[in-house]
N, C-alpha and C. Protein backbone atom coordinates (compact mmCIF):
# COMPACT_ATOMS: atom_id res chain seq x y z
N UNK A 1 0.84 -1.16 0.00
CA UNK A 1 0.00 0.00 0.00
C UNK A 1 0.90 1.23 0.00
N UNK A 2 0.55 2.32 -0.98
CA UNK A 2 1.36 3.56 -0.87
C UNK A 2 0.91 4.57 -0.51
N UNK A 3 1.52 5.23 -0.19
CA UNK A 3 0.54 6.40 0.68
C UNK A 3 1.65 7.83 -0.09
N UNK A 4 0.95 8.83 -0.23
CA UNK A 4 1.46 10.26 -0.64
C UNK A 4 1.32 11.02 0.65
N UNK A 5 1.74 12.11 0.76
CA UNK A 5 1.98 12.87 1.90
C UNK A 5 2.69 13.92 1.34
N UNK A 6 2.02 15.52 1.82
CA UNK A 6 2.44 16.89 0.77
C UNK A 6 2.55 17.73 1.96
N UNK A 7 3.91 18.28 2.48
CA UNK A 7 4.14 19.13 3.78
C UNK A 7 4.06 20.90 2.79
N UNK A 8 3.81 20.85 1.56
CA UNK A 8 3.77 22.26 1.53
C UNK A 8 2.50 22.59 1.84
N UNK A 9 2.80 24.02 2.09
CA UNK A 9 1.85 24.58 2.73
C UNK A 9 2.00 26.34 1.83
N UNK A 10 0.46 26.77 1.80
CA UNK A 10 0.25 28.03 1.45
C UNK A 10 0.92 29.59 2.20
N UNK A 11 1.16 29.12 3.15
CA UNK A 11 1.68 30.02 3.82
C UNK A 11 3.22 30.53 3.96
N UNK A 12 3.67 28.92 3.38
CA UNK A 12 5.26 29.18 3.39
C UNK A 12 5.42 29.10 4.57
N UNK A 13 7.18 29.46 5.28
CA UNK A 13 7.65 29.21 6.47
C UNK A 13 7.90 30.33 7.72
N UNK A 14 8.47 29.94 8.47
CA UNK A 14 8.67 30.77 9.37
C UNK A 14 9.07 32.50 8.69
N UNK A 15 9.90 32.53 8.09
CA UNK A 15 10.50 33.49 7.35
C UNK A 15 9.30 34.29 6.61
N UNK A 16 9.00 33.58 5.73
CA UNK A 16 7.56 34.12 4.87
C UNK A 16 6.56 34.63 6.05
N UNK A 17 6.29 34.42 7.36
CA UNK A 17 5.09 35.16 8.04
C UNK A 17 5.81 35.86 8.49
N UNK A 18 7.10 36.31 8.90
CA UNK A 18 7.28 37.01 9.64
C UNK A 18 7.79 38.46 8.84
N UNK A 19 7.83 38.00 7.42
CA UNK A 19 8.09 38.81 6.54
C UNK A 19 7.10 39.77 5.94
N UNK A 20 5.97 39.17 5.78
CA UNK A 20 4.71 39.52 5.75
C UNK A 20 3.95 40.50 7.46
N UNK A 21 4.30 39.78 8.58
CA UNK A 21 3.91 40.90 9.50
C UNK A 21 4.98 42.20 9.41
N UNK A 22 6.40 41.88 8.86
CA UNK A 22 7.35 43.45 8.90
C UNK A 22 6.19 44.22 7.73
N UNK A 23 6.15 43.78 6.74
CA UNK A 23 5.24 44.45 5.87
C UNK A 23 3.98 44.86 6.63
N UNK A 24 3.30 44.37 6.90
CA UNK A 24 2.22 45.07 7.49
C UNK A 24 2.71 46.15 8.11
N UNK A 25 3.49 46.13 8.90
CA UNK A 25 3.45 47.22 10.12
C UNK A 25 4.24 48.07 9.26
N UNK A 26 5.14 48.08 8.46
CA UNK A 26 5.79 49.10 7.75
C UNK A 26 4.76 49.70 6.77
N UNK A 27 3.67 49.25 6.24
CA UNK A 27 2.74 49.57 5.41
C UNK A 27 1.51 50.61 6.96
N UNK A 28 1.52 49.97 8.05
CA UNK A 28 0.60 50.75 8.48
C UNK A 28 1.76 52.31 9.09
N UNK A 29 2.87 51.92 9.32
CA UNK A 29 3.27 53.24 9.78
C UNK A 29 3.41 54.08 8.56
N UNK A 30 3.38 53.57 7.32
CA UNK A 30 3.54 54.78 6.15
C UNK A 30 1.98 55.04 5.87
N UNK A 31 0.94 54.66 6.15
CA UNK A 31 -0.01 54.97 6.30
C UNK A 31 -0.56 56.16 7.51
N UNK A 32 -0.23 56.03 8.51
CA UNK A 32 0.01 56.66 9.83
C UNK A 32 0.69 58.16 9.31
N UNK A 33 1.77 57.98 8.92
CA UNK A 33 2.48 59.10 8.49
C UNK A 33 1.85 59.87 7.33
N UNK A 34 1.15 59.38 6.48
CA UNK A 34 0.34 60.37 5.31
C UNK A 34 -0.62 60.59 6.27
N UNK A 35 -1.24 60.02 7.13
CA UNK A 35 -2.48 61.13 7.67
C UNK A 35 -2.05 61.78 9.03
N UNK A 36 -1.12 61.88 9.58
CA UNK A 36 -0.46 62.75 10.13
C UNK A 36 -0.03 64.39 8.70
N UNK A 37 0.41 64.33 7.79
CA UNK A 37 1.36 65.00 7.28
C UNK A 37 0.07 65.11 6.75
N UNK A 38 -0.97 64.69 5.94
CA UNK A 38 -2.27 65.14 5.31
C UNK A 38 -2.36 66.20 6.34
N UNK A 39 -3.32 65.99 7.94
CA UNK A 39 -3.98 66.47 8.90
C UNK A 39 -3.32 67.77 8.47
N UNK A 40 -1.85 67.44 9.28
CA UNK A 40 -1.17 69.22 9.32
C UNK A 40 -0.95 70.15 8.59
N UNK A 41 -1.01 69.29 7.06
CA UNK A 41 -0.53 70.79 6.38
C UNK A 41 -2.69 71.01 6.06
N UNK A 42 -3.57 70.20 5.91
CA UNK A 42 -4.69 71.30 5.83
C UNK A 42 -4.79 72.20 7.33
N UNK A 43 -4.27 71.54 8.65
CA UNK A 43 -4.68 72.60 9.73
C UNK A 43 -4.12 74.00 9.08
N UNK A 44 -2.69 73.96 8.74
CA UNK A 44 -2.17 75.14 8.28
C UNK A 44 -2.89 75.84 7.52
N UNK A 45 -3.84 75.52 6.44
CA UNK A 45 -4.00 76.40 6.15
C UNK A 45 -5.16 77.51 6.58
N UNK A 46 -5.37 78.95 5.62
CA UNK A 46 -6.56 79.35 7.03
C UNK A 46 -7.85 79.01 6.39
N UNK A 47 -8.59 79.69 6.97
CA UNK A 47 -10.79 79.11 6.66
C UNK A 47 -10.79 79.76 5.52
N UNK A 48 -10.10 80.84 4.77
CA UNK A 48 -10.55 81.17 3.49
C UNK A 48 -9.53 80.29 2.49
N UNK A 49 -8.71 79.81 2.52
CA UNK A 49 -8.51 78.69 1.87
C UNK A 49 -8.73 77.45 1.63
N UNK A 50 -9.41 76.86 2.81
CA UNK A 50 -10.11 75.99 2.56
C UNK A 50 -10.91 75.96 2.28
N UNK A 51 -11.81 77.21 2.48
CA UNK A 51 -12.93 77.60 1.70
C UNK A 51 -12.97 77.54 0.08
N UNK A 52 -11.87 77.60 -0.21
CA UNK A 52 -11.39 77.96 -1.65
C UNK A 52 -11.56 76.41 -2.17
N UNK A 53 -10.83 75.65 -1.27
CA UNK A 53 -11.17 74.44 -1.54
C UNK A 53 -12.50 73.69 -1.34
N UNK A 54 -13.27 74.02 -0.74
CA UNK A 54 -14.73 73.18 -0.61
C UNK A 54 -14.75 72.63 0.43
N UNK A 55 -13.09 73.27 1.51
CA UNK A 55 -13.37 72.41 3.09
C UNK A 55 -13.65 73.12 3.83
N UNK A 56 -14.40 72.55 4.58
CA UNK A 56 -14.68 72.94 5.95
C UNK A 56 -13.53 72.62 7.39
N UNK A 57 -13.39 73.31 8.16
CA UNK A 57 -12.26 72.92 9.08
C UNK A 57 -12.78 71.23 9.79
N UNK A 58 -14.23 71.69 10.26
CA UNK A 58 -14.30 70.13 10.68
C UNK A 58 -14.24 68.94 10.08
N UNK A 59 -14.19 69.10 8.29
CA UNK A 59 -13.71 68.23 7.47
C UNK A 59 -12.23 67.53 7.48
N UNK A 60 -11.24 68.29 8.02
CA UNK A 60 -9.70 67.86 8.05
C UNK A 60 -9.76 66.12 8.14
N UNK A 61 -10.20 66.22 9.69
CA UNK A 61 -9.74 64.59 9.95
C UNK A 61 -10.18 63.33 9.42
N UNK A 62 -11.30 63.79 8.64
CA UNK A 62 -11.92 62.82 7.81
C UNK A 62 -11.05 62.98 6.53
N UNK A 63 -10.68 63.64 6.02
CA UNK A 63 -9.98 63.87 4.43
C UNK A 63 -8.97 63.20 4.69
N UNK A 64 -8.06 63.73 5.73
CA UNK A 64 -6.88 62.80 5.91
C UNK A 64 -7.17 61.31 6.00
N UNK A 65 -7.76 61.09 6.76
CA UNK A 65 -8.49 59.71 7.18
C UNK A 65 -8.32 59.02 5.76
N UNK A 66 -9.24 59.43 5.17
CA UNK A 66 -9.50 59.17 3.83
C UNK A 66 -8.70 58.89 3.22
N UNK A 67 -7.58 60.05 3.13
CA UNK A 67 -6.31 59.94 1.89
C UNK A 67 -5.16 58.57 2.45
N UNK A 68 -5.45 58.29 3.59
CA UNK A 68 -4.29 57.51 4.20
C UNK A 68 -5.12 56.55 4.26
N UNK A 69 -6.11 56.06 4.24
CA UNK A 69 -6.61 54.43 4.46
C UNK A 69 -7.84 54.23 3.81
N UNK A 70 -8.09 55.03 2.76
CA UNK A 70 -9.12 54.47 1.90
C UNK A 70 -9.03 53.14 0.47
N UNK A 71 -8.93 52.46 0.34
CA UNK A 71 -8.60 51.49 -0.42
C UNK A 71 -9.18 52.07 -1.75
């Protein structure tokens, strides 16, 4: 009687997950950092320029939001 037996696996090895969590977290801190650097430069500017633009000040943290983690 013969028997088959298949140790690969989809995930790959130790190396491959742990390579994949550095990516994540390097993908969420460059994410982090565009809506930091979004936020501040609209705080900078003043209410008649954002006006110019169609924002409202209480709009900021959502835009950033937006620009940094909207898929």
């Amino acid at each position: 009687m013969a028997y088959a037996h298949s140790t690969s696996t989809t995930q790959g090895g130790i190396f491959a997950r742990v390579s994949r969590l550095l990516q994540g977290l390097v993908e969420a801190r460059r994410r982090q950092a565009l809506y930091l650097v979004t936020r501040a430069e609209l705080s900078n500017l003043s209410d008649h320029e954002l006006a110019d633009l169609g924002i409202h000040r209480s709009m900021i943290n959502r835009i950033a939001r937006d620009a940094a983690y909207a898929k």
